[in-house]
Structures are given as C-alpha cells and as structure tokens.
PDB file of N, CA and C in Angstrom:
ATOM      1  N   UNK A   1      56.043  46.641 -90.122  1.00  0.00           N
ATOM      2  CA  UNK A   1      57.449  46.726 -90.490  1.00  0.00           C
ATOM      3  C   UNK A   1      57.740  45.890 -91.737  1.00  0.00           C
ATOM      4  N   UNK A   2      57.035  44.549 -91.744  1.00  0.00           N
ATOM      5  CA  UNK A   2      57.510  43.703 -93.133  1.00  0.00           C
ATOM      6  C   UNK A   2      56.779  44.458 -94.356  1.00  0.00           C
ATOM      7  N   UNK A   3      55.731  45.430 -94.233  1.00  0.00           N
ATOM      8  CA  UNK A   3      55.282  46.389 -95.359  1.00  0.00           C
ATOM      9  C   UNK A   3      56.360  47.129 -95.880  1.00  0.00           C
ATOM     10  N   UNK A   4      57.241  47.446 -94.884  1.00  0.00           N
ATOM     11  CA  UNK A   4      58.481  48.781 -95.306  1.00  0.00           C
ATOM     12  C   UNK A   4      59.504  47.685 -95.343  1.00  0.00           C
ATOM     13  N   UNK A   5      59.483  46.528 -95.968  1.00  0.00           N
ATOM     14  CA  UNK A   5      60.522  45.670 -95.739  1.00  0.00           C
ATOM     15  C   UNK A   5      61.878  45.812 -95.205  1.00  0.00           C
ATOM     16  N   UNK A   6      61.660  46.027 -93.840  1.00  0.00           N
ATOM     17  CA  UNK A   6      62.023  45.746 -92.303  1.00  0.00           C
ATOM     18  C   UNK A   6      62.277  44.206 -92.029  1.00  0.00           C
ATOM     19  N   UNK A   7      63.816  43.528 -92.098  1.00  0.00           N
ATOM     20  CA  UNK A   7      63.874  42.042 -91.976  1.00  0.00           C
ATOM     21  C   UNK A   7      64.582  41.753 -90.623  1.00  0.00           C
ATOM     22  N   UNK A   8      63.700  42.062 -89.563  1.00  0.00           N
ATOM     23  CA  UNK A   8      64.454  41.441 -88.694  1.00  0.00           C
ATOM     24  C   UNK A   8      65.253  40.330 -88.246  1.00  0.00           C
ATOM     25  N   UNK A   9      66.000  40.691 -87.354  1.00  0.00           N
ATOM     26  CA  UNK A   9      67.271  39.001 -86.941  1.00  0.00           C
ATOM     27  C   UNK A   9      66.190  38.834 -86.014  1.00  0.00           C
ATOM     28  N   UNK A  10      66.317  36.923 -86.291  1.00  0.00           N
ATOM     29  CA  UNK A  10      65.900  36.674 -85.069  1.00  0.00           C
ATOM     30  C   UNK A  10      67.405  36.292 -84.158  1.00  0.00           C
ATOM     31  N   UNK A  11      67.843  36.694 -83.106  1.00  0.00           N
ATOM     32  CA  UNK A  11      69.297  36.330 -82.635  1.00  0.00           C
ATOM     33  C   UNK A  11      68.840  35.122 -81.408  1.00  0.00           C
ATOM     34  N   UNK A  12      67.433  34.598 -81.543  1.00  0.00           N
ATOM     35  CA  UNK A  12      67.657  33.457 -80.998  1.00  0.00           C
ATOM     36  C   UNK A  12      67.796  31.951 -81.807  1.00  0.00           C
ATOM     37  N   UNK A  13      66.995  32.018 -82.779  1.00  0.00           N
ATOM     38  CA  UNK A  13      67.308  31.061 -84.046  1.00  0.00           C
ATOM     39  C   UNK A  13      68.279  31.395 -85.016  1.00  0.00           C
ATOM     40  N   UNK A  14      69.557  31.102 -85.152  1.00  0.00           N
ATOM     41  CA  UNK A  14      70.480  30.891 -86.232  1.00  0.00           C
ATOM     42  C   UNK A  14      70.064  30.918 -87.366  1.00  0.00           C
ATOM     43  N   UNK A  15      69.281  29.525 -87.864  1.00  0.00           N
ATOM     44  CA  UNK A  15      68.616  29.501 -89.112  1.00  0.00           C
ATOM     45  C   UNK A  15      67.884  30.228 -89.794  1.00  0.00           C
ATOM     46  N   UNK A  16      66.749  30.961 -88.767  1.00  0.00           N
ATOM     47  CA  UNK A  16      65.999  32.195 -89.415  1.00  0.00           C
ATOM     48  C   UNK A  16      67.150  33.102 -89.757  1.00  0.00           C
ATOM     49  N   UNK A  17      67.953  33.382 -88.852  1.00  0.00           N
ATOM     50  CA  UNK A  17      68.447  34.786 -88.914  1.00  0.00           C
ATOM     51  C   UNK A  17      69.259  34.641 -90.203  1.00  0.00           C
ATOM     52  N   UNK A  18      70.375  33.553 -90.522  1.00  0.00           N
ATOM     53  CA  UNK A  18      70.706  33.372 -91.658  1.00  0.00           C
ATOM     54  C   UNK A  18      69.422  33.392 -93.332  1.00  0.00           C
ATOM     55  N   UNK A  19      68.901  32.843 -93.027  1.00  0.00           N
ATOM     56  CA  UNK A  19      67.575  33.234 -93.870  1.00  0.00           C
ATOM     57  C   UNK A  19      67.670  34.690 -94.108  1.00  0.00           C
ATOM     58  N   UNK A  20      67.445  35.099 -92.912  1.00  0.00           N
ATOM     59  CA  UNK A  20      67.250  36.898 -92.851  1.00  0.00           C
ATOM     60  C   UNK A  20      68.694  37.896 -94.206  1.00  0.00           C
ATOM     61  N   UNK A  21      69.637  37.199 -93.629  1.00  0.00           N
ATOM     62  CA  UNK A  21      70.563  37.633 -93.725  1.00  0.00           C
ATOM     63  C   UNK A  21      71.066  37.300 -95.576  1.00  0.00           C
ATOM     64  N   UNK A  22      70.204  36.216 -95.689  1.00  0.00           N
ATOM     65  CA  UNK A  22      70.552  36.013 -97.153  1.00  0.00           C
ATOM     66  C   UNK A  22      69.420  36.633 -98.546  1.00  0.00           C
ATOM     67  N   UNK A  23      68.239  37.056 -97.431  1.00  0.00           N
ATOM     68  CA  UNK A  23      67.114  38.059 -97.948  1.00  0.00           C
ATOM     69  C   UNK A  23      67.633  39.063 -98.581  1.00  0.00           C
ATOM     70  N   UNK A  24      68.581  39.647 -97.388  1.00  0.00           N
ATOM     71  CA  UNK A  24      68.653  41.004 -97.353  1.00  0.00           C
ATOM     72  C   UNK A  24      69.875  41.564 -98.622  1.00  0.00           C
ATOM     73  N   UNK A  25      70.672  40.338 -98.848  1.00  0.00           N
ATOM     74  CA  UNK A  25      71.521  39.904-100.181  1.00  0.00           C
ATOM     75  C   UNK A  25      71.150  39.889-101.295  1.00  0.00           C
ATOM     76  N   UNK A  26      70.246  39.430-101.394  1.00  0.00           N
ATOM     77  CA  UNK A  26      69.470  38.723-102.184  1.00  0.00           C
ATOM     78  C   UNK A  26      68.893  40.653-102.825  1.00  0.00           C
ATOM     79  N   UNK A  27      67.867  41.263-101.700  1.00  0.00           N
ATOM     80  CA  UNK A  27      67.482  42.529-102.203  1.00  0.00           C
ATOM     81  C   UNK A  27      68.511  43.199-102.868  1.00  0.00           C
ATOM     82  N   UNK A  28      70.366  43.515-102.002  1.00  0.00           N
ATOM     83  CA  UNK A  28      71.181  44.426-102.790  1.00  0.00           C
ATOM     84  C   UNK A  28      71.543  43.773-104.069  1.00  0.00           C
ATOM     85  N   UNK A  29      71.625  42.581-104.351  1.00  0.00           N
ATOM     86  CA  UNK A  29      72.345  41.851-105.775  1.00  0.00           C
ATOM     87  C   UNK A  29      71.515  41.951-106.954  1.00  0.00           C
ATOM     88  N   UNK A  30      70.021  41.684-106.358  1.00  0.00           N
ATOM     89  CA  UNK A  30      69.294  42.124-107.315  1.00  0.00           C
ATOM     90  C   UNK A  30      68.604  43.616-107.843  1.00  0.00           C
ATOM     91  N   UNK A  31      68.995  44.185-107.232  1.00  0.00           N
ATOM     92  CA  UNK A  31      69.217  45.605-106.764  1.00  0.00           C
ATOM     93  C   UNK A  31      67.644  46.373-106.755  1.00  0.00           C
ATOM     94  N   UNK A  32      66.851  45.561-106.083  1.00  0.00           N
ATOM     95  CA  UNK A  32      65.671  46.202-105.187  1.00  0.00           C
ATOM     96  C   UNK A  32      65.741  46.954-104.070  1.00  0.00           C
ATOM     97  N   UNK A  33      66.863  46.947-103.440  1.00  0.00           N
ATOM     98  CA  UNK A  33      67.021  48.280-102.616  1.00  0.00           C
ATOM     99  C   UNK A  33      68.873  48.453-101.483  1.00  0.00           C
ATOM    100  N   UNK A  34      68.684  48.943-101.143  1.00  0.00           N
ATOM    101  CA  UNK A  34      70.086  48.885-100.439  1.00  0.00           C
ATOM    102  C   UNK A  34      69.349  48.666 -99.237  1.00  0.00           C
ATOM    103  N   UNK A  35      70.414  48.261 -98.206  1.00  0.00           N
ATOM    104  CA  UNK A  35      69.871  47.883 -96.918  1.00  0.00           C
ATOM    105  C   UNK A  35      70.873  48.564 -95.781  1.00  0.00           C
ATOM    106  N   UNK A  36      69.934  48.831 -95.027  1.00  0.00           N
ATOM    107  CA  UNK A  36      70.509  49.722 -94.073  1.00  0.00           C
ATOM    108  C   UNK A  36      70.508  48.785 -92.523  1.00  0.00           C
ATOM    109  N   UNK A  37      71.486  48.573 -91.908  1.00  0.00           N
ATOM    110  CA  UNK A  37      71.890  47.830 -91.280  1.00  0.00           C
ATOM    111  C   UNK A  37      72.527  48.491 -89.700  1.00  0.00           C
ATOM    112  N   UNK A  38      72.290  47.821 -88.218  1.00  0.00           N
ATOM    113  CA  UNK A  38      72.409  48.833 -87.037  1.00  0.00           C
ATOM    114  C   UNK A  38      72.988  47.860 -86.209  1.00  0.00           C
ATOM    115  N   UNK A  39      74.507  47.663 -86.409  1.00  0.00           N
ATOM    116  CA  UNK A  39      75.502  46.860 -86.100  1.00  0.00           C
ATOM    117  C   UNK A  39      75.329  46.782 -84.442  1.00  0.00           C
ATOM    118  N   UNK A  40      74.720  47.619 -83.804  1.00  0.00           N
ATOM    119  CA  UNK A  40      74.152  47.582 -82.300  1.00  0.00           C
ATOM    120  C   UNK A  40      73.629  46.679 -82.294  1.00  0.00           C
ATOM    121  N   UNK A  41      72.715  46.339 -82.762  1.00  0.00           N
ATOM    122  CA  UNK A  41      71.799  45.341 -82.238  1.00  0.00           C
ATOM    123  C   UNK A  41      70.136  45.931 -81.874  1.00  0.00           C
ATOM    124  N   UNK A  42      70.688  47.308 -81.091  1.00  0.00           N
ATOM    125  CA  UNK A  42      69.605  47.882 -80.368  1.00  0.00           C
ATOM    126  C   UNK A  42      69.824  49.608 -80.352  1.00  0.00           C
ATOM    127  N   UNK A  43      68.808  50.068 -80.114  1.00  0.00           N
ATOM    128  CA  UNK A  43      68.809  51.844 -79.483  1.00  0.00           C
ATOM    129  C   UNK A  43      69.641  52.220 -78.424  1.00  0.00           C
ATOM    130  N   UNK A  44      70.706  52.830 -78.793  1.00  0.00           N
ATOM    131  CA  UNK A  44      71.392  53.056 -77.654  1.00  0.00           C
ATOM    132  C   UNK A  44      70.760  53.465 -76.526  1.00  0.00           C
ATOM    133  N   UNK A  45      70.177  54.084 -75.378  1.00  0.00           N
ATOM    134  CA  UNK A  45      69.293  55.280 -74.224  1.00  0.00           C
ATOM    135  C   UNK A  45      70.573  55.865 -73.602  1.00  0.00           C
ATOM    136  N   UNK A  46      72.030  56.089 -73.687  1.00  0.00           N
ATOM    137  CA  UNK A  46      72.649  56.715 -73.663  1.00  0.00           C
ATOM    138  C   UNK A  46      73.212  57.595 -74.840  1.00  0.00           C
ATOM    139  N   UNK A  47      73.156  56.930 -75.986  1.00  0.00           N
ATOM    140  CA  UNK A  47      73.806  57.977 -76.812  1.00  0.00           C
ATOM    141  C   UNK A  47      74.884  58.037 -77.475  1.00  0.00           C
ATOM    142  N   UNK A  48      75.979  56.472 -76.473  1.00  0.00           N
ATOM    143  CA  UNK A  48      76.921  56.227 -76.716  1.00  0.00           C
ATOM    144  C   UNK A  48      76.781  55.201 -77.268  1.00  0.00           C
ATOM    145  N   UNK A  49      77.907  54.736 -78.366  1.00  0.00           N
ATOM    146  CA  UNK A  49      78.401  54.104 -79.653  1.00  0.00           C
ATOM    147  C   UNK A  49      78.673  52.457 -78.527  1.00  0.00           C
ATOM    148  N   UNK A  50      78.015  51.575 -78.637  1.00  0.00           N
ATOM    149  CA  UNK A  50      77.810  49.766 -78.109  1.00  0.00           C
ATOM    150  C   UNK A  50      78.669  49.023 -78.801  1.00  0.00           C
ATOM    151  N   UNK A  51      78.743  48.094 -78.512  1.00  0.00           N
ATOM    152  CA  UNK A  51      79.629  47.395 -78.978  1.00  0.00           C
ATOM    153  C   UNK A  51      78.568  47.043 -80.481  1.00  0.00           C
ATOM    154  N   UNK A  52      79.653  46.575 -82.005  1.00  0.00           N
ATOM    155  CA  UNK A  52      79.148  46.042 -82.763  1.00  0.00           C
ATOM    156  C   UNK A  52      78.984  44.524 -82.797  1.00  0.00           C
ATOM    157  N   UNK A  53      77.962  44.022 -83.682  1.00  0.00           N
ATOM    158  CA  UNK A  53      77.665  42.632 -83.571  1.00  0.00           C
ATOM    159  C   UNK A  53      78.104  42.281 -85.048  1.00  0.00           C
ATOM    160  N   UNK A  54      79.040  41.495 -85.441  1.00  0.00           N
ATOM    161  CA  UNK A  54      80.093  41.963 -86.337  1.00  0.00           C
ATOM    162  C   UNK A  54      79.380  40.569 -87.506  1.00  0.00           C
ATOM    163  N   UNK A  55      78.036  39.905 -86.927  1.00  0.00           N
ATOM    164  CA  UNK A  55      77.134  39.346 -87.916  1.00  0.00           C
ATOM    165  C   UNK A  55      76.467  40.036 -88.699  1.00  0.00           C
ATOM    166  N   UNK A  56      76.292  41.050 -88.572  1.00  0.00           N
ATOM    167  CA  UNK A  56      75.523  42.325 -89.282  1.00  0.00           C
ATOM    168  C   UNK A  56      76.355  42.157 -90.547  1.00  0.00           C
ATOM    169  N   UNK A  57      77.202  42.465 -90.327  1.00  0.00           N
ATOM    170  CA  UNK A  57      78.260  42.321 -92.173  1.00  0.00           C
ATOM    171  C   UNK A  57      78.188  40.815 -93.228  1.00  0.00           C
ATOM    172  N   UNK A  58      77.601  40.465 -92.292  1.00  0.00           N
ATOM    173  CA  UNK A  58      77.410  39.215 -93.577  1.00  0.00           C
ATOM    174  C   UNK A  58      76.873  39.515 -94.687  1.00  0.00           C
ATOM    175  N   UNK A  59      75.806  40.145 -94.205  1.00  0.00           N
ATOM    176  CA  UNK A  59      74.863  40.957 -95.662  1.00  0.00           C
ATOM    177  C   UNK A  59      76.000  41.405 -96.804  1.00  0.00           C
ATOM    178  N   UNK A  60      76.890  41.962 -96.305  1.00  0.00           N
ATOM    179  CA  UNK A  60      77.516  42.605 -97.269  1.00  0.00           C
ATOM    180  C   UNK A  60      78.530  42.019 -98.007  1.00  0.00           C
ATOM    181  N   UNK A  61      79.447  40.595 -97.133  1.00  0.00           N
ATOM    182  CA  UNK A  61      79.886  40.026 -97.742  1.00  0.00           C
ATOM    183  C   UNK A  61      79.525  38.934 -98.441  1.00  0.00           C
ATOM    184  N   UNK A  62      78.123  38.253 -98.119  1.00  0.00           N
ATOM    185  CA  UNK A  62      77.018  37.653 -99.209  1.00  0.00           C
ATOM    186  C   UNK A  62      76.839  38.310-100.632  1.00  0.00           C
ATOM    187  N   UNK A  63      76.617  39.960-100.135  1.00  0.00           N
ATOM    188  CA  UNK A  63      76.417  40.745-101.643  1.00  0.00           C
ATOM    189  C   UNK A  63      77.558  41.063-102.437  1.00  0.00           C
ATOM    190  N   UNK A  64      78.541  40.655-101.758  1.00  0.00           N
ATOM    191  CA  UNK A  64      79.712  41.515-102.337  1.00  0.00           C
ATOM    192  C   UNK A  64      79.877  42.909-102.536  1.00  0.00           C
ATOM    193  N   UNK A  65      79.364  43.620-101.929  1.00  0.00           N
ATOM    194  CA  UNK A  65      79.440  44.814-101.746  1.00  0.00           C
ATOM    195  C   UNK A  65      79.603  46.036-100.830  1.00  0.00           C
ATOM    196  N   UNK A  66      80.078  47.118-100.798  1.00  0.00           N
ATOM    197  CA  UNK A  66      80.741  48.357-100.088  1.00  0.00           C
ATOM    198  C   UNK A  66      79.691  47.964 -99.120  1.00  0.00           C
ATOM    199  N   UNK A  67      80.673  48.782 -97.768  1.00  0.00           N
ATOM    200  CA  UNK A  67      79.756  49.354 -96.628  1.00  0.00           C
ATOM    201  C   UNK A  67      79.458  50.933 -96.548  1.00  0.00           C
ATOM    202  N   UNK A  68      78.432  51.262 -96.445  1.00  0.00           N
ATOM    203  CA  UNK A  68      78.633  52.852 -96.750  1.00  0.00           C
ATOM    204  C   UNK A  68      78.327  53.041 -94.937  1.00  0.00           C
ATOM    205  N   UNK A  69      79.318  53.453 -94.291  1.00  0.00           N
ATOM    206  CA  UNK A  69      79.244  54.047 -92.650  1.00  0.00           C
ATOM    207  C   UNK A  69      78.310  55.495 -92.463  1.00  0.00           C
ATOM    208  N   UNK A  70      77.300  55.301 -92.050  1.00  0.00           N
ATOM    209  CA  UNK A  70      76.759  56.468 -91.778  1.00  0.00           C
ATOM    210  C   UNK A  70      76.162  56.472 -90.161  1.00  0.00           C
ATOM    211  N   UNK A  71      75.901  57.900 -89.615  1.00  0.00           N
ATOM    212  CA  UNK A  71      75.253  58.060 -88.722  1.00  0.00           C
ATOM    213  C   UNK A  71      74.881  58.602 -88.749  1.00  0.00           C
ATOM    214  N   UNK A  72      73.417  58.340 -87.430  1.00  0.00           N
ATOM    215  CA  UNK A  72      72.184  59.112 -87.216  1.00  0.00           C
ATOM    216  C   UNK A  72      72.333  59.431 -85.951  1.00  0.00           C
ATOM    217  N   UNK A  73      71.380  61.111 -85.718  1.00  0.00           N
ATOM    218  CA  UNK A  73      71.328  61.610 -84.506  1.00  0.00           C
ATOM    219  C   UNK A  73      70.262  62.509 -84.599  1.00  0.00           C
ATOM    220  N   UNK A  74      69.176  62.143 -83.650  1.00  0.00           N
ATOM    221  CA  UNK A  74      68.289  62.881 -83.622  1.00  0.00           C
ATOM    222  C   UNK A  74      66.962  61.983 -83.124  1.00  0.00           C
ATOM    223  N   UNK A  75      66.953  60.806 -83.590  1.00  0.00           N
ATOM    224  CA  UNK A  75      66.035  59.803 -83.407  1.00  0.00           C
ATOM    225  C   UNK A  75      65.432  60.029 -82.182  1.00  0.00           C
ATOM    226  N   UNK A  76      66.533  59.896 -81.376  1.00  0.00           N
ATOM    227  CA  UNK A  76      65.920  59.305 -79.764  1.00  0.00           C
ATOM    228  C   UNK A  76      64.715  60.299 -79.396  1.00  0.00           C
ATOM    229  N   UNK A  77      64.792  61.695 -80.140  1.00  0.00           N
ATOM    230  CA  UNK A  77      63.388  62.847 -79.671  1.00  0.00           C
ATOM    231  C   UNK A  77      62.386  62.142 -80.431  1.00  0.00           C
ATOM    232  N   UNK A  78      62.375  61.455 -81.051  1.00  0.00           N
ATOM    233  CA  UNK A  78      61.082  61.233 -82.136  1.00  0.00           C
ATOM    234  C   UNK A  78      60.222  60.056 -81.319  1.00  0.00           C
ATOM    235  N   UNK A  79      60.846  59.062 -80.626  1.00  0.00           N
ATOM    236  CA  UNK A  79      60.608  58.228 -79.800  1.00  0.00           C
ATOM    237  C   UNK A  79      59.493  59.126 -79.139  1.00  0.00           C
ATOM    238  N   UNK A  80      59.821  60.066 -78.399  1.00  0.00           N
ATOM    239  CA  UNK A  80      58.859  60.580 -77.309  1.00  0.00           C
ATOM    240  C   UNK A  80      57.737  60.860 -78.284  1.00  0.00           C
ATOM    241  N   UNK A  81      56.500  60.624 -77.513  1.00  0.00           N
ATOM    242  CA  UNK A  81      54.953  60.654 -77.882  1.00  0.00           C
ATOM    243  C   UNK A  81      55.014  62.621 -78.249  1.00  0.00           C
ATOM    244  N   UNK A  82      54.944  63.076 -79.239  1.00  0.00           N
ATOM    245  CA  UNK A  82      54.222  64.359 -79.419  1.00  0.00           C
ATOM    246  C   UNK A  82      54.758  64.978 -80.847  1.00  0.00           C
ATOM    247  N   UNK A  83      53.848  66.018 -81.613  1.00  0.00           N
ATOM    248  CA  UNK A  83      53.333  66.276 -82.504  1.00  0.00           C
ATOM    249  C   UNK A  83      54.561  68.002 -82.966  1.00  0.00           C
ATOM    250  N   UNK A  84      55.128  67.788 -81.913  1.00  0.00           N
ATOM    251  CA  UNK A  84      56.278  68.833 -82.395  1.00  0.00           C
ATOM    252  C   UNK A  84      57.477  68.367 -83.612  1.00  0.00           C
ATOM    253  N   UNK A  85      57.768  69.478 -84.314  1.00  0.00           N
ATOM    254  CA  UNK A  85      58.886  68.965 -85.498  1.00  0.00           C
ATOM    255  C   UNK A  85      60.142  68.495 -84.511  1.00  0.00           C
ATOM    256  N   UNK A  86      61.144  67.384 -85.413  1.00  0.00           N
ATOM    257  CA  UNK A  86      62.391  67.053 -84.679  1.00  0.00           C
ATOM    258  C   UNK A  86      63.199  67.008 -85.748  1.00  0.00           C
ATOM    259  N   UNK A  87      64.233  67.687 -86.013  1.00  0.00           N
ATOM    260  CA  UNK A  87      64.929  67.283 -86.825  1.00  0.00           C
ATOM    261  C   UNK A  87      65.946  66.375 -86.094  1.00  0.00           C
ATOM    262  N   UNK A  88      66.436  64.965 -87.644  1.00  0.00           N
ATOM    263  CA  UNK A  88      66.743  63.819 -87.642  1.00  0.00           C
ATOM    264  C   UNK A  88      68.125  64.296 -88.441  1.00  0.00           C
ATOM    265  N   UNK A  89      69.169  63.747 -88.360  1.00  0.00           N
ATOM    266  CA  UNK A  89      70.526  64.203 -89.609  1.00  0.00           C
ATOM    267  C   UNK A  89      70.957  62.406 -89.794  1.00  0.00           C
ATOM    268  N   UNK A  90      71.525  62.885 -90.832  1.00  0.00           N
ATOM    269  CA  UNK A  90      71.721  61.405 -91.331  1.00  0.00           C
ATOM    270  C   UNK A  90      73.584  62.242 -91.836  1.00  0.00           C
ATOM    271  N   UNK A  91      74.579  61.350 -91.298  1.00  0.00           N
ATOM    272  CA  UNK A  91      75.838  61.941 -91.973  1.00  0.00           C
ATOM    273  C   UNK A  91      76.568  60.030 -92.293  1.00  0.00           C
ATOM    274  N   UNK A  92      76.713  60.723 -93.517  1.00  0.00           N
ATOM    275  CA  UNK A  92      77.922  59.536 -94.023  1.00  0.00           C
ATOM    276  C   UNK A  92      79.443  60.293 -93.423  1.00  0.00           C
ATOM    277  N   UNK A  93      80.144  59.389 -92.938  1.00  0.00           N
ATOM    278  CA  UNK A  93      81.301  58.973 -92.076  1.00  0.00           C
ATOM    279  C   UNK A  93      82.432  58.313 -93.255  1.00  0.00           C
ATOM    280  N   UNK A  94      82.317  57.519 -93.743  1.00  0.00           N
ATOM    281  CA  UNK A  94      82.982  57.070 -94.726  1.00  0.00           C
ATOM    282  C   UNK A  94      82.365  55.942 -95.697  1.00  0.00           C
ATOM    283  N   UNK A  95      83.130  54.830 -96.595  1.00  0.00           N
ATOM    284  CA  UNK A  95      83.031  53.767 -97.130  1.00  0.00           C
ATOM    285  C   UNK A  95      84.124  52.902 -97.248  1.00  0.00           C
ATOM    286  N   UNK A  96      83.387  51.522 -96.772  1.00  0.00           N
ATOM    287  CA  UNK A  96      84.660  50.330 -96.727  1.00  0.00           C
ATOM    288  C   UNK A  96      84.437  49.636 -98.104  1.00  0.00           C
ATOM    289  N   UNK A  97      85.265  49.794 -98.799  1.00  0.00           N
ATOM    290  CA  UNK A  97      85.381  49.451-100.109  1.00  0.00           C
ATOM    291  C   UNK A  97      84.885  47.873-100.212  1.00  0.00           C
ATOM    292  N   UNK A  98      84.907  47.537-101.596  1.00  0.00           N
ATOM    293  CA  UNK A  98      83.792  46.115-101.724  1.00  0.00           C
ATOM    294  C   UNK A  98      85.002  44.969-101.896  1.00  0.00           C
ATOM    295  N   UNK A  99      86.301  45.675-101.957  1.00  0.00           N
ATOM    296  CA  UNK A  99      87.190  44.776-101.851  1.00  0.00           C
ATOM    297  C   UNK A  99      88.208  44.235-100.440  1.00  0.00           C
ATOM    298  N   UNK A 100      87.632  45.430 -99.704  1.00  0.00           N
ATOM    299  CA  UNK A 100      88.360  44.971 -98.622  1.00  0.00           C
ATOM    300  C   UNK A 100      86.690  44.345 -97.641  1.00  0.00           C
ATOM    301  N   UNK A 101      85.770  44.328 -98.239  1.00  0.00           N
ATOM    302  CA  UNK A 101      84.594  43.623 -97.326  1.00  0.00           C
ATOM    303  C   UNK A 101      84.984  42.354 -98.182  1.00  0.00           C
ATOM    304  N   UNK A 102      85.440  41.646 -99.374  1.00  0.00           N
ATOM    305  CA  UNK A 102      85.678  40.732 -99.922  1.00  0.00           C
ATOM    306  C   UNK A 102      86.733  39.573 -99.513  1.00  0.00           C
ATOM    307  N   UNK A 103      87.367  41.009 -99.163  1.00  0.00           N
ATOM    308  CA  UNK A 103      88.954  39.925 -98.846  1.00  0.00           C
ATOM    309  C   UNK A 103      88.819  39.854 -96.934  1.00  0.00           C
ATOM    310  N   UNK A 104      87.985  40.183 -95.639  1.00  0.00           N
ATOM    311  CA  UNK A 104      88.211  39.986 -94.789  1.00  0.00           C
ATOM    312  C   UNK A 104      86.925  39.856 -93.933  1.00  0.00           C
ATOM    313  N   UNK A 105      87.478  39.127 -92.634  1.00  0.00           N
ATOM    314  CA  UNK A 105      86.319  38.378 -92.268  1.00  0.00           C
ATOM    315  C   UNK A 105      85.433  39.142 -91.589  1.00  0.00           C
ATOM    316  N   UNK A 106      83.977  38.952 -90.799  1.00  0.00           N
ATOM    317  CA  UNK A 106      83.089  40.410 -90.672  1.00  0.00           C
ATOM    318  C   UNK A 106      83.272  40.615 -89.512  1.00  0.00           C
ATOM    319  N   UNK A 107      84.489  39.954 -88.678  1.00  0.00           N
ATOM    320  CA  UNK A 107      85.197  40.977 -87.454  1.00  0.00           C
ATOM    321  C   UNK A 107      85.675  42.185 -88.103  1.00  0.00           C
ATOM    322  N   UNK A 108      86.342  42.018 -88.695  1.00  0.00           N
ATOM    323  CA  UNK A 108      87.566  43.031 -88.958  1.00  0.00           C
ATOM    324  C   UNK A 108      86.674  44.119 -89.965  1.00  0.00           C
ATOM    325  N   UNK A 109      86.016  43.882 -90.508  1.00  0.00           N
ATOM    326  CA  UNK A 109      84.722  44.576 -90.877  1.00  0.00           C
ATOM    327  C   UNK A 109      83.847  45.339 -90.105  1.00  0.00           C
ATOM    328  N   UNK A 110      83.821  44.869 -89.283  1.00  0.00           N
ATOM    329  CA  UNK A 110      83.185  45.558 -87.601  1.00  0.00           C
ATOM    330  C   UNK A 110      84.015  46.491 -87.514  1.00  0.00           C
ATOM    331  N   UNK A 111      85.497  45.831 -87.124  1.00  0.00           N
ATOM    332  CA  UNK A 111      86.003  46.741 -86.370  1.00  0.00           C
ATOM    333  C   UNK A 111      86.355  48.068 -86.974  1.00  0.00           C
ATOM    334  N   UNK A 112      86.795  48.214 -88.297  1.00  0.00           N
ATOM    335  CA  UNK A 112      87.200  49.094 -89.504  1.00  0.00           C
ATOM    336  C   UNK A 112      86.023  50.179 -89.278  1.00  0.00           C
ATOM    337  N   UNK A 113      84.518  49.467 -89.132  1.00  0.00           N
ATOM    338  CA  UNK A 113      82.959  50.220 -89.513  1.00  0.00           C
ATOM    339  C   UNK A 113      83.364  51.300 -88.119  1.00  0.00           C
ATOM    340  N   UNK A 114      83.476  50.377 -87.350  1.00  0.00           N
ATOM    341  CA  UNK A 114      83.849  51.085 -85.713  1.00  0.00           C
ATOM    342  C   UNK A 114      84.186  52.513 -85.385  1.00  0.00           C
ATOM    343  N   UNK A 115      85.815  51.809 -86.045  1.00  0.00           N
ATOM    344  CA  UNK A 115      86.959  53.205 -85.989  1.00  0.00           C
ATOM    345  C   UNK A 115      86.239  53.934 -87.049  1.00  0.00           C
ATOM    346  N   UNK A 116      85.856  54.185 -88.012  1.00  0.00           N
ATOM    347  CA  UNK A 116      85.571  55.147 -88.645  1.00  0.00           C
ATOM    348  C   UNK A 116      83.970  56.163 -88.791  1.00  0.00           C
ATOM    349  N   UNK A 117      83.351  55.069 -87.404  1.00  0.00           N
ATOM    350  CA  UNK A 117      82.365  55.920 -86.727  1.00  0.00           C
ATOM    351  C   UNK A 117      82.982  56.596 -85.491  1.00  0.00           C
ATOM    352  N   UNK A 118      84.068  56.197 -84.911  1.00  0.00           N
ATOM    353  CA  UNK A 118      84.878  56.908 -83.676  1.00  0.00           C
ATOM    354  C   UNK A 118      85.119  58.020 -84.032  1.00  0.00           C
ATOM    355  N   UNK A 119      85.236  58.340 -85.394  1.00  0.00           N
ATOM    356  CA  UNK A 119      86.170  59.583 -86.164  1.00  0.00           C
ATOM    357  C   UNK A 119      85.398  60.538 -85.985  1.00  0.00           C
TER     358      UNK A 119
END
C-alpha cells in the first residue's frame, strides 16, 4: 500500500496520525497528487452510509483546498476471491468550495460532505 502511496491513520496514536494527515497536505499543495479520503473510517458490509469521522477533513483544511464529494459502488463484489469482471462506478455528488472548507471547522465540513452524499 505505501508503494501506491496509501497513508494510513493510525487512530490509536494522535501524533502519527497528525503526521499522516500533514503528508497528505503536503502531497495536494505541492501538487503530487490529490488525495482521496473515506470519512468512514472503514468498509461499510451493509452498504449503508456510517457515521463520518469529521478528522478526515483536516487534510483539506491544512491544504486549503475544495472537497470534491464522490461515491463509490461496486467495490464490495471485488472483495470476493474470483476472476469474473465487476464493474466499479465512481460518481461525483458535488464540491465544497475551498472557501467554505477555509472559513469552517471539519465538523461542519463533515456534516455539509454528509448531506450532499444523502442527496
């Protein structure tokens, strides 16, 4: 995973995870890649939308920059062991502008990402 620079949280150490979190800043500002971010925490095995972990947005308000809301559906078949095609969809949902991730804190950032994955 750190080959496909994959930066995991650690959510039991603070310090790493902040580390993590200022990496991943660090990649969009200098603009080596955008980072794609899974406010879950984890894989849903229902399907249904978890609560967000509203530390995930730090990244973005470190970078100063937009959230682009997208979702995926399709994953959970790929999980299973076998050699059949699966199609995966990737849909953008919206974008939280770089000024309102600027001006508010990464609750309300959560919650905004939320409602406009509810939609």
């Amino acid at each position: 995973m750190h080959e496909a620079a994959c930066l995991p949280i650690d959510r039991e150490n603070d310090r790493v995870a902040l580390k993590t979190i200022n990496k991943a800043a660090e990649f969009i500002e200098n603009g080596i890649c955008a980072v794609g971010i899974y406010p879950e925490g984890w894989v849903s095995k229902t399907g249904e939308l978890q609560d967000f972990r509203p530390g995930a947005f730090r990244i973005a308000k470190k970078a100063k920059c937009p959230v682009v809301v997208a979702h995926i559906t399709g994953t959970d078949k790929i999980l299973k062991l076998s050699r059949k095609k699966r199609n995966v969809y990737f849909e953008i949902k919206g974008i939280i502008g770089e000024d309102f991730v600027k001006e508010h804190k990464t609750i309300e950032i959560s919650n905004l990402a939320r409602e406009i994955m509810e939609k």
